[in-house]
N, C-alpha and C. Protein backbone atom coordinates (compact mmCIF):
# COMPACT_ATOMS: atom_id res chain seq x y z
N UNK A 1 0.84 -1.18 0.00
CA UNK A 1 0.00 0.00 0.00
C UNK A 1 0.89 1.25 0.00
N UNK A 2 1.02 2.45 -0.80
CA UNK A 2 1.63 3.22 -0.93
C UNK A 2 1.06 4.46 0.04
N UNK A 3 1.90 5.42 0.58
CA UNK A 3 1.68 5.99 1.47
C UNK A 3 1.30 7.67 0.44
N UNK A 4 -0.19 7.94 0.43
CA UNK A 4 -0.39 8.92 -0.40
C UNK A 4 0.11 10.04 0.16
N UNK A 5 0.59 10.65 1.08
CA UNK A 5 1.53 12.15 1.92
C UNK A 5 3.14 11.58 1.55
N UNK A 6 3.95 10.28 0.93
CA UNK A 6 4.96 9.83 0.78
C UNK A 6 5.43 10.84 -0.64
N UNK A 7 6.54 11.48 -0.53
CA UNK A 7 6.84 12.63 -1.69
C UNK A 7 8.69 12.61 -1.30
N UNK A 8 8.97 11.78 -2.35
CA UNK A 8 10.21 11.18 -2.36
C UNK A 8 11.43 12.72 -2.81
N UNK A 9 10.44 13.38 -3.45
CA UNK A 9 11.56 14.79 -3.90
C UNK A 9 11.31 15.61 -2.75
N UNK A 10 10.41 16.11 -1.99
CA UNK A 10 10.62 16.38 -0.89
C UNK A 10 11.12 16.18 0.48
N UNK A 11 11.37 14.61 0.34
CA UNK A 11 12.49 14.65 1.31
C UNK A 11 13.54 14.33 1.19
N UNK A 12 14.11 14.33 -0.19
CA UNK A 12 15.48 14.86 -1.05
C UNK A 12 15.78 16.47 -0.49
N UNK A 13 14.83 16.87 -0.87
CA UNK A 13 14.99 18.17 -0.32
C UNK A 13 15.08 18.50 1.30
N UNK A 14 14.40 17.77 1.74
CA UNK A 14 14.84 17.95 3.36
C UNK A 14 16.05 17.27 3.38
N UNK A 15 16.26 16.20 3.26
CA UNK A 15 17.59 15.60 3.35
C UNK A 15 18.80 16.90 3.15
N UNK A 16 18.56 17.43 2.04
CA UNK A 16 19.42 18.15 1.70
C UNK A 16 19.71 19.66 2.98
N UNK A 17 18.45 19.62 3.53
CA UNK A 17 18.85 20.45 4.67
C UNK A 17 19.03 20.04 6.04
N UNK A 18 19.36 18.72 5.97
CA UNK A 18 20.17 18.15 7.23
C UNK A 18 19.07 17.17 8.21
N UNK A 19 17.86 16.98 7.40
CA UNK A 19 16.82 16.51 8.26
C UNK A 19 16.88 15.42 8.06
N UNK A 20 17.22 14.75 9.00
CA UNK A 20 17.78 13.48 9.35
C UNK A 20 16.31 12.53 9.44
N UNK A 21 15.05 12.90 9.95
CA UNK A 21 13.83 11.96 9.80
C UNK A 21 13.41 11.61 8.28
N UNK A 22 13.81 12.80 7.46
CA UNK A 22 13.53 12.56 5.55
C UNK A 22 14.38 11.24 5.44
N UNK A 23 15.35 11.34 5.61
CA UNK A 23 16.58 10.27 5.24
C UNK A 23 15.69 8.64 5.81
N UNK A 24 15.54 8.55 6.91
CA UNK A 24 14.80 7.75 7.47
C UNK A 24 13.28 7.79 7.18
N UNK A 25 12.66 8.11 6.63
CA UNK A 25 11.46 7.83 5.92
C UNK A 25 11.52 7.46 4.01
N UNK A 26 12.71 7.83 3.92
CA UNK A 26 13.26 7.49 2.75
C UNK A 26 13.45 5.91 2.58
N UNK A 27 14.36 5.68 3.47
CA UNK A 27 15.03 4.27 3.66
C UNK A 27 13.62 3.79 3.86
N UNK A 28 12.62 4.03 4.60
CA UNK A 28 11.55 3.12 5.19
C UNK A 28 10.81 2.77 3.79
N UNK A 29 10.44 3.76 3.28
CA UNK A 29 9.89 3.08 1.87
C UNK A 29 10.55 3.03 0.41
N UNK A 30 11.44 2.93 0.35
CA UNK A 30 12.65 2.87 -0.77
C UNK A 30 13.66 1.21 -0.35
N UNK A 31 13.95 1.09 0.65
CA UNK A 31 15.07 0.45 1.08
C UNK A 31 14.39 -1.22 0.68
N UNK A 32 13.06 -1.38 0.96
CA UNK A 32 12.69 -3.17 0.65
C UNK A 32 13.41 -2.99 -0.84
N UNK A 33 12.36 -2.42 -1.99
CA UNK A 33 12.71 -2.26 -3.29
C UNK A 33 14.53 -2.31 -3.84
N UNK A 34 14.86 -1.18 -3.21
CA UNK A 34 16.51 -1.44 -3.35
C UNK A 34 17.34 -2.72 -2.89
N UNK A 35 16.69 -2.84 -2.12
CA UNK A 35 17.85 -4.19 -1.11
C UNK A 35 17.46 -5.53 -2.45
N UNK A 36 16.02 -5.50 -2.61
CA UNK A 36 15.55 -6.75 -3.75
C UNK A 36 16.67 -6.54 -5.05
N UNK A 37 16.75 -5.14 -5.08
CA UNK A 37 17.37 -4.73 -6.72
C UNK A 37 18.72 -5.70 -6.76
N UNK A 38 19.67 -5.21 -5.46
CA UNK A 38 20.80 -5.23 -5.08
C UNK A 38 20.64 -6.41 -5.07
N UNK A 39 20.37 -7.19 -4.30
CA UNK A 39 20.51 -8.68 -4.19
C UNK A 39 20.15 -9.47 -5.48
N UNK A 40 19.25 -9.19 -6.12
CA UNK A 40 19.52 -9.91 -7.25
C UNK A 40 20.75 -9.95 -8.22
N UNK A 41 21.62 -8.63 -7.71
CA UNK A 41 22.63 -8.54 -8.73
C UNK A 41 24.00 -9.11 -8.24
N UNK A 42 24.47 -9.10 -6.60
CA UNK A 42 24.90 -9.80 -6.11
C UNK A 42 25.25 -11.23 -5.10
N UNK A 43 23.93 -11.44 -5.28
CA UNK A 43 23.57 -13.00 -4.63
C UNK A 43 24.08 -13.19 -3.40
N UNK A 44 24.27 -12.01 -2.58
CA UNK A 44 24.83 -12.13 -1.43
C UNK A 44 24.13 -10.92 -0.27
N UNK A 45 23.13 -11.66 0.55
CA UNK A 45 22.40 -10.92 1.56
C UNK A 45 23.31 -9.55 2.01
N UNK A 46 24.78 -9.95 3.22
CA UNK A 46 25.12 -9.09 3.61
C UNK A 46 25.94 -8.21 2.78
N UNK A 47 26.23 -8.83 1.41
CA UNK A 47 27.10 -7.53 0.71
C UNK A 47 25.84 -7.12 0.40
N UNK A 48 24.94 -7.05 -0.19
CA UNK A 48 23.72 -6.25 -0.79
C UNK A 48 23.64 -5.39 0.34
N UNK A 49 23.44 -6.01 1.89
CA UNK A 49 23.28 -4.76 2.56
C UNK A 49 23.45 -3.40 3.11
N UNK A 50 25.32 -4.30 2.55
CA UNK A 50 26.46 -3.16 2.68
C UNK A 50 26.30 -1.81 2.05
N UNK A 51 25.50 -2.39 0.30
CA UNK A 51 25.92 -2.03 -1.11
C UNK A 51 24.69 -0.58 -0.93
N UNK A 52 23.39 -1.49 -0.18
CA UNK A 52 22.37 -0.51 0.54
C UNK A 52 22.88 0.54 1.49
N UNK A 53 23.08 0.55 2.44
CA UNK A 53 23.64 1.17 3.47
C UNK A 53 24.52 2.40 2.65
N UNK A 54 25.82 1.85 1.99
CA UNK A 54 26.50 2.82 1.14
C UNK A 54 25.82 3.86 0.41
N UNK A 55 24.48 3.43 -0.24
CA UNK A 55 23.61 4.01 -1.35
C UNK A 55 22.86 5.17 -0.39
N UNK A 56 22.61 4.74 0.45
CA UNK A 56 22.31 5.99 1.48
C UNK A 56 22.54 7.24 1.74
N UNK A 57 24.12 6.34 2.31
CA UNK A 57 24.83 7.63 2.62
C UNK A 57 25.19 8.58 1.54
N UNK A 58 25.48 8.07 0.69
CA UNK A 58 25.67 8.71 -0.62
C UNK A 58 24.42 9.65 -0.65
N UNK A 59 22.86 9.32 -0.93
CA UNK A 59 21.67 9.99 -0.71
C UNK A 59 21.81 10.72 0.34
N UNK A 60 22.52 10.89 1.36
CA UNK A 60 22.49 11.71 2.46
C UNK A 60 23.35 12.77 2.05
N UNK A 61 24.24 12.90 1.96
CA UNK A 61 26.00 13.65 1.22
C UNK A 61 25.28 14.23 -0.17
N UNK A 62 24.53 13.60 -0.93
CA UNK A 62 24.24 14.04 -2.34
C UNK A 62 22.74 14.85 -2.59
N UNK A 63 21.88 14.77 -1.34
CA UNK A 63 20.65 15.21 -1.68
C UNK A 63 20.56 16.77 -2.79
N UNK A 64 21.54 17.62 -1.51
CA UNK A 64 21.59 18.83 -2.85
C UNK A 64 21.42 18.70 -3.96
N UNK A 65 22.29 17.85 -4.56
CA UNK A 65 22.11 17.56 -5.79
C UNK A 65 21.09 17.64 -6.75
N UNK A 66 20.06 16.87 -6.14
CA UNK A 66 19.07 16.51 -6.82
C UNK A 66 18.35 17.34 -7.63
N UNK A 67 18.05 17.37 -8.53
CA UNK A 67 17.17 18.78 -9.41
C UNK A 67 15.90 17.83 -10.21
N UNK A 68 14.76 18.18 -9.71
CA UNK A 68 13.52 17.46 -10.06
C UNK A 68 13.17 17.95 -11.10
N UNK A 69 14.06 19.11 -11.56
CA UNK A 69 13.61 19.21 -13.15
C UNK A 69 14.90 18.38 -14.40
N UNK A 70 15.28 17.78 -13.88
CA UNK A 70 15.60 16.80 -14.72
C UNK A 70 15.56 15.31 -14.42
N UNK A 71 14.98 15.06 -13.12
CA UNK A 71 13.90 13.80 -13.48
C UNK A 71 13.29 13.49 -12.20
N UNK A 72 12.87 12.18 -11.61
CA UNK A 72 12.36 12.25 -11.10
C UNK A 72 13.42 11.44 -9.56
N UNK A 73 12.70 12.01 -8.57
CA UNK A 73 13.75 11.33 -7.27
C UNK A 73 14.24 10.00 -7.03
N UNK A 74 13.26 9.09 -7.44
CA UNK A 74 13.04 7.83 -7.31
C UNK A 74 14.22 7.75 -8.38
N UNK A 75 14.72 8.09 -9.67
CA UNK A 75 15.69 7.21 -10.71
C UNK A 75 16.84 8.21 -9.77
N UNK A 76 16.77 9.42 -9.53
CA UNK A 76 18.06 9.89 -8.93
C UNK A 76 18.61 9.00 -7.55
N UNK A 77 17.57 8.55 -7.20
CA UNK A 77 17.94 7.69 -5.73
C UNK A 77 18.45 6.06 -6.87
């Protein structure tokens, strides 16, 4: 069930101003999907988790980044 108030470029954008609950509501509905991605590509639970975890932080360090006018949060994540 998708969470209709869930707005993945907005808490890119909080992320990007240090709000540490965006980051963690991020992971909460992003992280099943990714971890599945990851693991299918490395067949290995705890490196996938690693590979997750890393992808994060990176999303944490990189939110600035993000510019929703050239696509959408979900392919930038």
């Amino acid at each position: 069930m998708t969470d209709p108030l869930y707005d993945p470029a907005a808490l890119l954008a909080a992320c990007a101003r240090g709000e540490r609950a965006a980051l963690q509501r991020l992971y909460q509905n992003e992280a099943p999907l990714l971890l599945g991605i990851v693991l299918r590509l490395v067949r290995d639970r705890g490196l996938a988790e690693d590979i997750l975890h890393d992808a994060f932080l990176r999303i944490w360090r990189g939110a600035a980044g993000f510019a929703p006018e050239r696509g959408t949060a979900r392919g930038w994540m």
